[in-house]
Structure formats: structure tokens, C-alpha cells
C-alpha atoms as a PDB file:
ATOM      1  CA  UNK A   1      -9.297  21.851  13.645  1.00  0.00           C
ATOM      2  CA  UNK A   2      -5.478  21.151  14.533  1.00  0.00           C
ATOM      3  CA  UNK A   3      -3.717  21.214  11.112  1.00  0.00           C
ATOM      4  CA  UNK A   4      -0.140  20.518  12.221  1.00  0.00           C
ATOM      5  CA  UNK A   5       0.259  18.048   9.195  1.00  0.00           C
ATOM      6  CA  UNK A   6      -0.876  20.583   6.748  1.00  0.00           C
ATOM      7  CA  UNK A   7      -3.106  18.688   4.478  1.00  0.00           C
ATOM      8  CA  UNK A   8      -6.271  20.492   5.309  1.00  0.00           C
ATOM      9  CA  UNK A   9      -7.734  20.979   2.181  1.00  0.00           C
ATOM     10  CA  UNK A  10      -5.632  19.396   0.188  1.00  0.00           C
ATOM     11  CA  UNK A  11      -6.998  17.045  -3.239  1.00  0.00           C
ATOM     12  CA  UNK A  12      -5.269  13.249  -2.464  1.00  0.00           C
ATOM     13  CA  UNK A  13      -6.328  10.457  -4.988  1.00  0.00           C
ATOM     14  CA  UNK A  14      -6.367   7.091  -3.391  1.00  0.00           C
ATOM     15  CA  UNK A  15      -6.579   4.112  -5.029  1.00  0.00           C
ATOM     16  CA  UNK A  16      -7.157   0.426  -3.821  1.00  0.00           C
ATOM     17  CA  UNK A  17     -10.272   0.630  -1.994  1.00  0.00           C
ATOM     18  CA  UNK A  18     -12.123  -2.396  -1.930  1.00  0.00           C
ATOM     19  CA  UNK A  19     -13.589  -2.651   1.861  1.00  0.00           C
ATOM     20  CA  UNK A  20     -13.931  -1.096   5.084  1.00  0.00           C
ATOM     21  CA  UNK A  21     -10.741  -3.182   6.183  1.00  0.00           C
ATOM     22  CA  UNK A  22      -8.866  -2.088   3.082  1.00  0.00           C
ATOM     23  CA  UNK A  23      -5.796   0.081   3.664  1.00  0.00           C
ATOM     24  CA  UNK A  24      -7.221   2.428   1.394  1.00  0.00           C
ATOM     25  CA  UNK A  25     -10.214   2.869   3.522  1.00  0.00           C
ATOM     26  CA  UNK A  26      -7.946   3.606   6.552  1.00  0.00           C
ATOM     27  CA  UNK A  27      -6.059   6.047   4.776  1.00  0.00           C
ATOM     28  CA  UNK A  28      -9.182   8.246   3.541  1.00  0.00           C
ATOM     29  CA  UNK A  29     -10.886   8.108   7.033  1.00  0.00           C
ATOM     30  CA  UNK A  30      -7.484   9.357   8.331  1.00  0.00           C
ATOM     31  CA  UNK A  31      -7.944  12.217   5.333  1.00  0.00           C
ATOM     32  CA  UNK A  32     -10.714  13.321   6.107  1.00  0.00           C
ATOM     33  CA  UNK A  33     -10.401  13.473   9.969  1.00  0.00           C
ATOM     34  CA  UNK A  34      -7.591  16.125   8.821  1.00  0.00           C
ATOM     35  CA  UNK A  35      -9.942  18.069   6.915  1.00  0.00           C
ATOM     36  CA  UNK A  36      -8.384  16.713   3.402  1.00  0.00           C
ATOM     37  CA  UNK A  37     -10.117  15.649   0.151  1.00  0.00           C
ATOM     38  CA  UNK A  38     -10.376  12.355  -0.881  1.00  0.00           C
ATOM     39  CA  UNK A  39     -10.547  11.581  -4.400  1.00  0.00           C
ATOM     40  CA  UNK A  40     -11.327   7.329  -4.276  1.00  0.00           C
ATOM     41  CA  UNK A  41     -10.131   5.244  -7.511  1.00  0.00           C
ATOM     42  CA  UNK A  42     -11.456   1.994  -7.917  1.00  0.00           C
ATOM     43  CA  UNK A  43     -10.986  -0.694 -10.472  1.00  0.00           C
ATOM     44  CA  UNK A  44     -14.897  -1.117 -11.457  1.00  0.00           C
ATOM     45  CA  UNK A  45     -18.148   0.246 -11.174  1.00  0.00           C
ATOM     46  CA  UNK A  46     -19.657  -2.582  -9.402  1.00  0.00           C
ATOM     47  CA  UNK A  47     -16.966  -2.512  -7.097  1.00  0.00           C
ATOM     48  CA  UNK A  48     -17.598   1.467  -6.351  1.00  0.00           C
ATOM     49  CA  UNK A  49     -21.314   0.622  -5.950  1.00  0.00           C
ATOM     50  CA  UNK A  50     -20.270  -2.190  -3.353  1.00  0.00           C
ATOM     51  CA  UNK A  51     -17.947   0.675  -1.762  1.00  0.00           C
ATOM     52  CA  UNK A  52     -20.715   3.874  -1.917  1.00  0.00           C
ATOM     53  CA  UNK A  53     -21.136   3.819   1.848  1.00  0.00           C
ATOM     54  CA  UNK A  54     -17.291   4.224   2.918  1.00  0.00           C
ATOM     55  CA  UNK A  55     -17.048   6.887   0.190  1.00  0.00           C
ATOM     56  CA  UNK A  56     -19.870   8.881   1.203  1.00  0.00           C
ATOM     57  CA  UNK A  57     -20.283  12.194  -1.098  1.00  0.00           C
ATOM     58  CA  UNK A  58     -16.476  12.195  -2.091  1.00  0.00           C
ATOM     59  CA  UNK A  59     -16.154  11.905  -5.959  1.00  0.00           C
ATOM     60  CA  UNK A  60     -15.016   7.991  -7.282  1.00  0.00           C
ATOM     61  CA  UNK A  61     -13.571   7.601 -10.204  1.00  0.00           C
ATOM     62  CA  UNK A  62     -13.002   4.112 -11.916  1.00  0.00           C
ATOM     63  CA  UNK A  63      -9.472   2.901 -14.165  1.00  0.00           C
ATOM     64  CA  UNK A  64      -8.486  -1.261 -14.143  1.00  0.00           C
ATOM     65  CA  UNK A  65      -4.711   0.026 -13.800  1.00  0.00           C
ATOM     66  CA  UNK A  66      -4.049  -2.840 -16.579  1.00  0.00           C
ATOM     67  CA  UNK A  67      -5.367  -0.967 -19.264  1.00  0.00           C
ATOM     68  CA  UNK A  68      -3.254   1.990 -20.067  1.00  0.00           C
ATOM     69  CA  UNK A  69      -6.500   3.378 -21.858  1.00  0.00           C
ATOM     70  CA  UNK A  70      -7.976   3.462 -18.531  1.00  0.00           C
ATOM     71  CA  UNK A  71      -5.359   5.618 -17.309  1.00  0.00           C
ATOM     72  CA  UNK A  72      -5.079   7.889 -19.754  1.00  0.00           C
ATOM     73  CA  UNK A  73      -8.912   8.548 -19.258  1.00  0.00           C
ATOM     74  CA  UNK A  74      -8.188   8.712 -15.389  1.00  0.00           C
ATOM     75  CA  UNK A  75      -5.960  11.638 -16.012  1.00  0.00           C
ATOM     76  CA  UNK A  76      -8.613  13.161 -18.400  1.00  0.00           C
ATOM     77  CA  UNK A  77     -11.617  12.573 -15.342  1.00  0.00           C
ATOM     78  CA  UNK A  78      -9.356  13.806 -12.704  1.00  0.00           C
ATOM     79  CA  UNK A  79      -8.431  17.227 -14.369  1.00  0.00           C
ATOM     80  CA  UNK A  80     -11.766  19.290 -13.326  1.00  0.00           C
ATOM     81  CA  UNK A  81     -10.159  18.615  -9.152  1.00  0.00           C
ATOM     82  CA  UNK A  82      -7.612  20.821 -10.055  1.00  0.00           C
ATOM     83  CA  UNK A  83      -4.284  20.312  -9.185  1.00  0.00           C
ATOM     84  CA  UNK A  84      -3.409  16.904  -6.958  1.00  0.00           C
ATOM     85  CA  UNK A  85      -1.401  17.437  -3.747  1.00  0.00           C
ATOM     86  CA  UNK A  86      -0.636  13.323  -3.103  1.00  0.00           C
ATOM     87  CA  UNK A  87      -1.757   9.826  -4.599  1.00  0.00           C
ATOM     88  CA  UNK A  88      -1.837   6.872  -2.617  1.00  0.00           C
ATOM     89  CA  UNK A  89      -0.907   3.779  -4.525  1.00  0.00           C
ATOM     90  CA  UNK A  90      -2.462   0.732  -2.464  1.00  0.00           C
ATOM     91  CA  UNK A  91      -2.690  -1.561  -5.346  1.00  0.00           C
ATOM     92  CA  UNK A  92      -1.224  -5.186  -5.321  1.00  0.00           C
ATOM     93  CA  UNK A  93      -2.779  -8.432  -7.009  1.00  0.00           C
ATOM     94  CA  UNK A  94      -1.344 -11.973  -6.943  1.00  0.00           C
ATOM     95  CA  UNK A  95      -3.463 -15.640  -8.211  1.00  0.00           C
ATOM     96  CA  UNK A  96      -3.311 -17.644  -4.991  1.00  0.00           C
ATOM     97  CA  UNK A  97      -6.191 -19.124  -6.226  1.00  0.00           C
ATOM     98  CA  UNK A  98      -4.098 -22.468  -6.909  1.00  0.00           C
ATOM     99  CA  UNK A  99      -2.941 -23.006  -3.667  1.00  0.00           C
ATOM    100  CA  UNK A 100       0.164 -22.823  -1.985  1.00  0.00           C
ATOM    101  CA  UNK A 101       3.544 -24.223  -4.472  1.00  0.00           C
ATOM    102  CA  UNK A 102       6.898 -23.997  -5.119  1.00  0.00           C
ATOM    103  CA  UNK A 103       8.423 -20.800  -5.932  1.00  0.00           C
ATOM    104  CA  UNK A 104      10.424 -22.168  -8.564  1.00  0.00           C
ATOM    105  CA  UNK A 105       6.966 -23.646 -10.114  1.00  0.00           C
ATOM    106  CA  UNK A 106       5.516 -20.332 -10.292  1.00  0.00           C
ATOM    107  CA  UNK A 107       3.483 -19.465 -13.698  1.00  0.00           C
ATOM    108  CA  UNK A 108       4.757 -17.263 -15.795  1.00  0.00           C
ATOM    109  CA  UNK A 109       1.802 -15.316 -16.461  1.00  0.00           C
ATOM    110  CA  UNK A 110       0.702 -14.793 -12.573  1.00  0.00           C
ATOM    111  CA  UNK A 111       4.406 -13.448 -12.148  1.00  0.00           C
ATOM    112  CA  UNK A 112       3.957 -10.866 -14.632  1.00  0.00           C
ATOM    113  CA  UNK A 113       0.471  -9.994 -13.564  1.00  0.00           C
ATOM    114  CA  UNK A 114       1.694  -9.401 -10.175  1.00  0.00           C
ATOM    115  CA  UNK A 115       4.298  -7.102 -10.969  1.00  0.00           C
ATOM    116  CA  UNK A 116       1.793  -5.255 -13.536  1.00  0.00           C
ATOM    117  CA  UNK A 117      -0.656  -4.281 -11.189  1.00  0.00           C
ATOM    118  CA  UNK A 118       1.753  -4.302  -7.823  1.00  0.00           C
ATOM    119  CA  UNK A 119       4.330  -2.373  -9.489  1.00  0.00           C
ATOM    120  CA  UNK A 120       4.425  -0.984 -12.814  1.00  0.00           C
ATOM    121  CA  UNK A 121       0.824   0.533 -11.760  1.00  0.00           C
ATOM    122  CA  UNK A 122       2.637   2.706  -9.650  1.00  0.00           C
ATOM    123  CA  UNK A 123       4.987   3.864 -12.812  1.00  0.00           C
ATOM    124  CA  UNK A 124       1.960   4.026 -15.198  1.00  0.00           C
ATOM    125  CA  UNK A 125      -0.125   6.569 -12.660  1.00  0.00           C
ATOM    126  CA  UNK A 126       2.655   8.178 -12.045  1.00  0.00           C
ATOM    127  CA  UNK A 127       3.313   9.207 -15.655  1.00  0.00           C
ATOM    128  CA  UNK A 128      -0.277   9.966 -16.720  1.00  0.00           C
ATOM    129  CA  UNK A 129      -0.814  12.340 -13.831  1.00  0.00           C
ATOM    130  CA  UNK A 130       3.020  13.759 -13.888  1.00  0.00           C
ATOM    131  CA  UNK A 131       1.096  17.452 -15.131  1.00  0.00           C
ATOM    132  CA  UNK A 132      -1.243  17.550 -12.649  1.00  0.00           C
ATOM    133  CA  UNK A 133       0.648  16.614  -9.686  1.00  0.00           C
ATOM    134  CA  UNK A 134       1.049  20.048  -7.400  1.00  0.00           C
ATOM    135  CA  UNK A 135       4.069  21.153  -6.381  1.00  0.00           C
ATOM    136  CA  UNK A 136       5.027  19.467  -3.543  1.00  0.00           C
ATOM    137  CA  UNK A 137       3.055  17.132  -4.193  1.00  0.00           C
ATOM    138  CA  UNK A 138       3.945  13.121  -2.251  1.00  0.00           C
ATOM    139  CA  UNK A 139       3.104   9.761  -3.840  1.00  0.00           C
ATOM    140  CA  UNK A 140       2.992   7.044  -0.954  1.00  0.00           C
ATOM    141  CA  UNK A 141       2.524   3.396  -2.048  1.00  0.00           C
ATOM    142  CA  UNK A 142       2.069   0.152   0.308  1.00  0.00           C
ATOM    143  CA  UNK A 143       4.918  -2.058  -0.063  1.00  0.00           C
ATOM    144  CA  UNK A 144       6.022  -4.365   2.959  1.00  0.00           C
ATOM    145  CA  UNK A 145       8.477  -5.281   5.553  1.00  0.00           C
ATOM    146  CA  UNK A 146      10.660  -7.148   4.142  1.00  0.00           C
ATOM    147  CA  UNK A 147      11.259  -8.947   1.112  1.00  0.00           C
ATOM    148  CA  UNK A 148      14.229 -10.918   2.190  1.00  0.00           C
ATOM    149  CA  UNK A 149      12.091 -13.432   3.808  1.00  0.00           C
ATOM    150  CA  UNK A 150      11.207 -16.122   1.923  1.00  0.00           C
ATOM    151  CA  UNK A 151       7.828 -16.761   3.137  1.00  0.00           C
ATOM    152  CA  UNK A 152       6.746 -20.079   0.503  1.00  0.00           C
ATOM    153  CA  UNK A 153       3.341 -19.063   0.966  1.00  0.00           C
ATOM    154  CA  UNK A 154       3.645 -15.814  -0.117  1.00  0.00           C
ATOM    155  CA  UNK A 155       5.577 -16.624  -2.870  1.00  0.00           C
ATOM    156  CA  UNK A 156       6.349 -14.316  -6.069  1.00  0.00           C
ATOM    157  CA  UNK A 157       4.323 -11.645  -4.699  1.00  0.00           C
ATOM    158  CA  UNK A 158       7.302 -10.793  -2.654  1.00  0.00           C
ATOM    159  CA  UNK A 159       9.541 -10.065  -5.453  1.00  0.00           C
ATOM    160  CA  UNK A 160       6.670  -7.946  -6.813  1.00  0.00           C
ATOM    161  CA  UNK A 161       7.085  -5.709  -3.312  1.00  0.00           C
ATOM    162  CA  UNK A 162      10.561  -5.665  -4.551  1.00  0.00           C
ATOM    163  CA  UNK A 163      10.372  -4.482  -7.877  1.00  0.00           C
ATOM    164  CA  UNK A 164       7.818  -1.563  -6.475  1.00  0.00           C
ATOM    165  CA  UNK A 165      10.192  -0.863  -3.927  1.00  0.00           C
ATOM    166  CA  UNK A 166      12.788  -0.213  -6.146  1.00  0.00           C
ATOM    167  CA  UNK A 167      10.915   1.675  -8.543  1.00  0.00           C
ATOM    168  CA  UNK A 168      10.012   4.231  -5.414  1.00  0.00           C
ATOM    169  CA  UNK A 169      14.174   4.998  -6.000  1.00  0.00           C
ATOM    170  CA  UNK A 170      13.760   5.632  -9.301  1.00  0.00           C
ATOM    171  CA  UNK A 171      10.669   7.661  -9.342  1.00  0.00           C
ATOM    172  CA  UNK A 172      11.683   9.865  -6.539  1.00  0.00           C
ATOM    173  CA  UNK A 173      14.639  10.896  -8.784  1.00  0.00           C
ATOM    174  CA  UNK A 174      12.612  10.946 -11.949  1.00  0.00           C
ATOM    175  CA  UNK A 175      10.031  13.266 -10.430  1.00  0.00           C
ATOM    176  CA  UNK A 176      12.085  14.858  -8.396  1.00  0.00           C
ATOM    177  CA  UNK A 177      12.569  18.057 -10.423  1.00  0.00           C
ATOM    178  CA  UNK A 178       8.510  18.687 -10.721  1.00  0.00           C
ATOM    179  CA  UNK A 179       9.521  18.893  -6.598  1.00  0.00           C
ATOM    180  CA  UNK A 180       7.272  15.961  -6.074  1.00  0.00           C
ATOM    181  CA  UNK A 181       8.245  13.174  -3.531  1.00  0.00           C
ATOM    182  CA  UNK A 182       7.887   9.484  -3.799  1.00  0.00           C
ATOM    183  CA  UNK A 183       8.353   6.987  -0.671  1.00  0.00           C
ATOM    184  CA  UNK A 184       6.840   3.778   0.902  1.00  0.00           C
ATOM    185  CA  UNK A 185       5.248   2.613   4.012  1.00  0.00           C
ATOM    186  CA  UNK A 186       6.651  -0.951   4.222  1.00  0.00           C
ATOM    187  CA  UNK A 187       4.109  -2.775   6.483  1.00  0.00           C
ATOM    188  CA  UNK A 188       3.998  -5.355   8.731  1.00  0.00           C
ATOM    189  CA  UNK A 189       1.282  -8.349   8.348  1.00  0.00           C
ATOM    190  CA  UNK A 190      -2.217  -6.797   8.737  1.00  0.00           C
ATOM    191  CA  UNK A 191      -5.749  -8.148   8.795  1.00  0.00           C
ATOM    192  CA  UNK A 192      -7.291  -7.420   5.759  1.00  0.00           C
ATOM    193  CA  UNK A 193     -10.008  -9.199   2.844  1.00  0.00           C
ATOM    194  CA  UNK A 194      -6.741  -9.349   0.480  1.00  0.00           C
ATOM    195  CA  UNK A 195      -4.401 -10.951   2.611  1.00  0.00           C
ATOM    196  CA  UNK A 196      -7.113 -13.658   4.151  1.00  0.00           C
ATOM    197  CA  UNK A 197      -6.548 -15.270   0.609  1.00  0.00           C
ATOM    198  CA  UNK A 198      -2.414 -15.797   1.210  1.00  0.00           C
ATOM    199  CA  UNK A 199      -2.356 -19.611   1.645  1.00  0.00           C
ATOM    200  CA  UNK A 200      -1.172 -19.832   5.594  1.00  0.00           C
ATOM    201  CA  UNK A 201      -1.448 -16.525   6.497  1.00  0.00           C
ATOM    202  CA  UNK A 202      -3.277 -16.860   9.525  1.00  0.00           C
ATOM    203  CA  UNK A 203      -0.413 -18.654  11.168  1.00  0.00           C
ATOM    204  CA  UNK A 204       2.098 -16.368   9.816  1.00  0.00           C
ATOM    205  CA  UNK A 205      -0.104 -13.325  11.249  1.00  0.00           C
ATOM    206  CA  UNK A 206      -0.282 -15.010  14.631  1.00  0.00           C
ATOM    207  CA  UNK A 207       3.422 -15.715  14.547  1.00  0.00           C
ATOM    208  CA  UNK A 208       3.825 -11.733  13.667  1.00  0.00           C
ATOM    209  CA  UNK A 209       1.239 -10.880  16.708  1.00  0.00           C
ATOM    210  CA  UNK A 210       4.084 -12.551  18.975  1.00  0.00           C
ATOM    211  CA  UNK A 211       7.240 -11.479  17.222  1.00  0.00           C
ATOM    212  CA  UNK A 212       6.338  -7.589  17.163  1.00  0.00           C
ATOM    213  CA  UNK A 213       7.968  -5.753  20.155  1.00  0.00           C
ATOM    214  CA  UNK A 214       5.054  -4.935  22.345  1.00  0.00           C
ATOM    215  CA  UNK A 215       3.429  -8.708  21.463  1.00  0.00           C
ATOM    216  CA  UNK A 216       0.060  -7.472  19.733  1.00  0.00           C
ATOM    217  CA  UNK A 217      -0.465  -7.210  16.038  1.00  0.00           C
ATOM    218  CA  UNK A 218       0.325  -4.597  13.572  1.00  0.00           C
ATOM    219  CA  UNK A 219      -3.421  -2.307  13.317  1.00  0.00           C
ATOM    220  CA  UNK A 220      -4.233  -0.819   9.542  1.00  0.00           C
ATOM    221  CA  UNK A 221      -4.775   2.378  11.439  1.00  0.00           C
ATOM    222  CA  UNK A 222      -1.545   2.492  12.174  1.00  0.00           C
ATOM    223  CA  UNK A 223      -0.273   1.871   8.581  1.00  0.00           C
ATOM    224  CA  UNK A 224      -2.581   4.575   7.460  1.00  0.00           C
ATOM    225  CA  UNK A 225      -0.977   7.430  10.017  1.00  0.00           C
ATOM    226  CA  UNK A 226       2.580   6.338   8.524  1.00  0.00           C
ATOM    227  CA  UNK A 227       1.047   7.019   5.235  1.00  0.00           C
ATOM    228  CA  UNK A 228      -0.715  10.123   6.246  1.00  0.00           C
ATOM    229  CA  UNK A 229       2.532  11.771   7.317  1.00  0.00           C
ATOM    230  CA  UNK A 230       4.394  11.014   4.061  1.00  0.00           C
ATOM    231  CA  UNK A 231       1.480  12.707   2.530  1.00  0.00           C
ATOM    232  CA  UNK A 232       2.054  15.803   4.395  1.00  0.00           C
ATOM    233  CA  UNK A 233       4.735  18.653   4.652  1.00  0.00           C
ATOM    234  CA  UNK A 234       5.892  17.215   7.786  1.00  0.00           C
ATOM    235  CA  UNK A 235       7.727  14.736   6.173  1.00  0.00           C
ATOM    236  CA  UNK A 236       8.882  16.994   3.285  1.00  0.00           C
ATOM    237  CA  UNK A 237      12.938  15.775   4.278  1.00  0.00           C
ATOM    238  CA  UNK A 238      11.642  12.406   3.082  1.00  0.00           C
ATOM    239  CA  UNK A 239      11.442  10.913  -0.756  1.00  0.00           C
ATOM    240  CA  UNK A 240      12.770   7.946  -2.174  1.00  0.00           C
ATOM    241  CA  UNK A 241      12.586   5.889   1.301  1.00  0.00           C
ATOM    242  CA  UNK A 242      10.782   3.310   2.803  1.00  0.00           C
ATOM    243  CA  UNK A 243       9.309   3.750   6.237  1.00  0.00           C
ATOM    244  CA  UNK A 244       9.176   0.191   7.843  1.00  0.00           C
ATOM    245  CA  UNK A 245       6.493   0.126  10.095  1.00  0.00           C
ATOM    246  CA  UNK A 246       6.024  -3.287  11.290  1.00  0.00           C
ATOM    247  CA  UNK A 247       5.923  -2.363  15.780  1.00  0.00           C
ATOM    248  CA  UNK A 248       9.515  -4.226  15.506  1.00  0.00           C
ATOM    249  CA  UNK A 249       8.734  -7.443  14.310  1.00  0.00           C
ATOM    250  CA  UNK A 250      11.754  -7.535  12.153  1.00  0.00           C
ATOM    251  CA  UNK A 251      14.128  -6.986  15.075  1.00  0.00           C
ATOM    252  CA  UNK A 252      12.485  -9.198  17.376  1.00  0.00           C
ATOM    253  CA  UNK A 253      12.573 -12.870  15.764  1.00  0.00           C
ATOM    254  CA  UNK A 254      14.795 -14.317  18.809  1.00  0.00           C
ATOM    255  CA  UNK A 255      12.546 -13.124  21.704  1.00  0.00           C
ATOM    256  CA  UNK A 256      13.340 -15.131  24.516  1.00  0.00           C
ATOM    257  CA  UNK A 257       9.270 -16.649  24.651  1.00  0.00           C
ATOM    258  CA  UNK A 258       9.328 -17.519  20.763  1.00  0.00           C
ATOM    259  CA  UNK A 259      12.630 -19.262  21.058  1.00  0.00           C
ATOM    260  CA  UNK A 260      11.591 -21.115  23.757  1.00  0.00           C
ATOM    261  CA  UNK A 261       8.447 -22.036  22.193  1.00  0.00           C
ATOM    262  CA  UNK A 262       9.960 -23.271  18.955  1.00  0.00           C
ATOM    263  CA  UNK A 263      12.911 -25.314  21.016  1.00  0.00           C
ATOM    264  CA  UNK A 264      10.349 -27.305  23.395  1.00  0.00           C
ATOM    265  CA  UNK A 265      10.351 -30.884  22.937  1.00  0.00           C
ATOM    266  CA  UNK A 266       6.851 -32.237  22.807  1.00  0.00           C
ATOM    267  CA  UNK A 267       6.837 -34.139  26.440  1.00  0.00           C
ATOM    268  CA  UNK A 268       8.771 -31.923  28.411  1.00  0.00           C
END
């Protein structure tokens, strides 16, 4: 097997698997096509039941990443593995369950939430599993492309991508002397179970399909070879950054077919 990434063998926990379309998922397949080992974290047992057949015989463990508790005990489950060579942090919650509204009208309590599980998650693991991290070790979270755009239906969750991708800064110099590396793959709009509940996202992803470069969507498997290579050695000149992978949608807004799209009167 070619192992010019260098992860053969190597222990990676990934967390946020929750279906074959997941990120997560993409990631692991990726993994394991390398010859790595991946170690799945999910938030309940039903849910690793529901995920048994993309896991196959790799070991699942289960921590709700708002319960410090639960983490704790994830560090205490995960010490038999051995030492961990990466994590994958592919966590990120928001209640859209309300609808589209206001940013200014956002609750309180679902802005906290988000940044909870979509950010300080990231922190938390990071802390509980600072001993058993290798050497060289790389912690890759999903953030995304941008969050300068103020997309009203996505809402707070954008300053939640933020917040995390700040705290990748702070957390590659934090960690930094344990020679561990932190970064980001900031992605583009995908097609996933999560993102199908984003009021409007189908038109935004359509929009997106048009304003990337080559004019076809972002793929997950794309996102997941970004992340595999900030996993590996190869990238080992990279921590504290965020790789935008989005097939140059956020260069690309005044392509001459869009504009001419948007400018059309209705008529003509």
C-alpha cells in the first residue's frame, strides 16, 4: 500500500459521525483506505447502533461532548488504544428547529448551545486527551468558508464557526509545546443530513454549485482529503491555520453568468 501520507497505522479518534453522508464518515473511509485506525466517537448509544454498519469492527466509543463527565470518561475508555496520533473534531449543533429569524432575535440559550458543542467541544477534548495525544500528533476540526457572510438563514451558527476558528489559534499555541498541531478545514457548502435542516439551504447550495470556479458543487470527499492531509506528516509545516477549501467559491461571486443572471429584468 502507497503510504506517502504516513498515517498507516496510526490511532485517529473521530468524532461526529452520524450517517453515511456525514463528514465524519468521509473522513474514516479516507482512514482506512490509508491503512489507519479509526477510533469513531459518537454522542449516544442508539446513535452508534444506527451507525454499526459504517463502523464495521472499528471500536466506538460514546461521550455527549456537553457533559464534561462524559469526557473525562472518554479519556478514561480511550487509554487501552494507546497513544492517539490525530482527533478529528466534526462536531457542530445549532436549533433551527424554529425557523428562519432575525439575527438580532436570536435566543439566548440556542447561542450558547451552539458555541458549546461547535466550539468549546473542541477546547474540552482537547484538554481531557492533552496526555494521550502522541507526539506529533494533529487535531483537525470542520469549520467553514467564511464567516464574514451574513447568510440570515444561517444565522448565529456562523459566529459559532468563528469562535472555533479562533480557538484553533489559541490551541495550536497552547499545545504547541506537547509538539501537537491544531488547524481547520474551512469548507464550502456540502450536502449533508445536518445541513438539509439550515432554513434555505438548498438555494444557497445551488447558488454555491454556480459560484465555485469549475461550476459543480463542493463533494464531502473532497473535504475529507483536506482533512486527511492535516492529519498526516505531510502537512507537519502547518498548525494554527485554516485551509479554505471551498473549489473557489469565495473568489468567484462576480462570474460573468451569475451577474448576468441576477441583473436580468424579468421580460427581456
Amino acid at each position: 500500500m502507497n503510504d506517502w501520507l504516513q498515517l498507516k497505522g496510526k490511532r485517529v479518534l473521530v468524532t461526529g459521525l452520524s450517517n453515511r453522508r456525514s463528514v465524519a464518515a468521509f473522513i474514516g473511509k479516507e482512514l482506512r483506505a490509508v491503512g489507519a485506525h479509526p477510533i469513531w466517537m459518537v454522542r449516544t448509544e442508539e446513535r452508534r447502533e444506527e451507525v454499526a454498519k459504517i463502523t464495521g469492527d472499528d471500536p466506538v466509543l460514546c461521550c455527549d461532548v456537553r457533559e464534561q463527565d462524559q469526557i473525562d470518561q472518554l479519556a478514561v475508555d480511550l487509554k487501552p488504544f494507546g497513544p492517539i496520533d490525530g482527533l478529528v473534531h466534526s462536531i457542530a449543533f445549532a436549533r433551527y428547529d424554529g425557523g428562519e429569524q432575525p439575527f438580532h432575535k436570536t435566543p439566548r440559550e440556542h447561542f450558547l448551545e451552539a458555541i458549546d458543542v461547535s466550539c468549546f467541544s473542541l477546547i474540552a477534548l482537547a484538554g481531557a486527551l492533552e496526555d494521550q495525544l502522541a507526539a506529533g500528533a494533529s487535531v483537525v476540526t470542520i469549520s467553514i468558508s467564511t464567516t464574514t457572510m451574513a447568510a440570515e438563514s444561517y444565522g448565529y451558527m456562523a459566529p459559532a464557526k468563528a469562535a472555533l476558528d479562533s480557538a484553533v489559534a489559541f490551541l495550536a499555541k497552547s499545545l504547541a509545546s506537547r509538539n501537537v498541531r491544531v488547524n481547520a478545514v474551512r469548507a464550502g457548502l456540502l450536502k449533508t443530513r445536518s445541513s438539509a435542516g439550515i432554513p434555505g439551504y438548498a438555494d444557497a447550495y445551488l447558488f454555491a454549485e454556480q459560484a465555485t470556479l469549475r461550476h459543480v458543487g463542493l463533494t464531502t470527499e473532497e473535504v475529507a482529503q483536506a482533512a486527511l492531509f492535516l492529519l498526516s506528516p505531510r502537512s507537519s509545516g502547518i498548525a494554527g491555520q485554516g485551509l479554505q477549501v471551498d473549489a473557489g467559491m469565495g473568489l468567484n461571486y462576480f462570474d460573468r453568468s451569475i451577474l448576468e443572471r441576477a441583473t436580468r429584468f424579468d421580460g427581456e
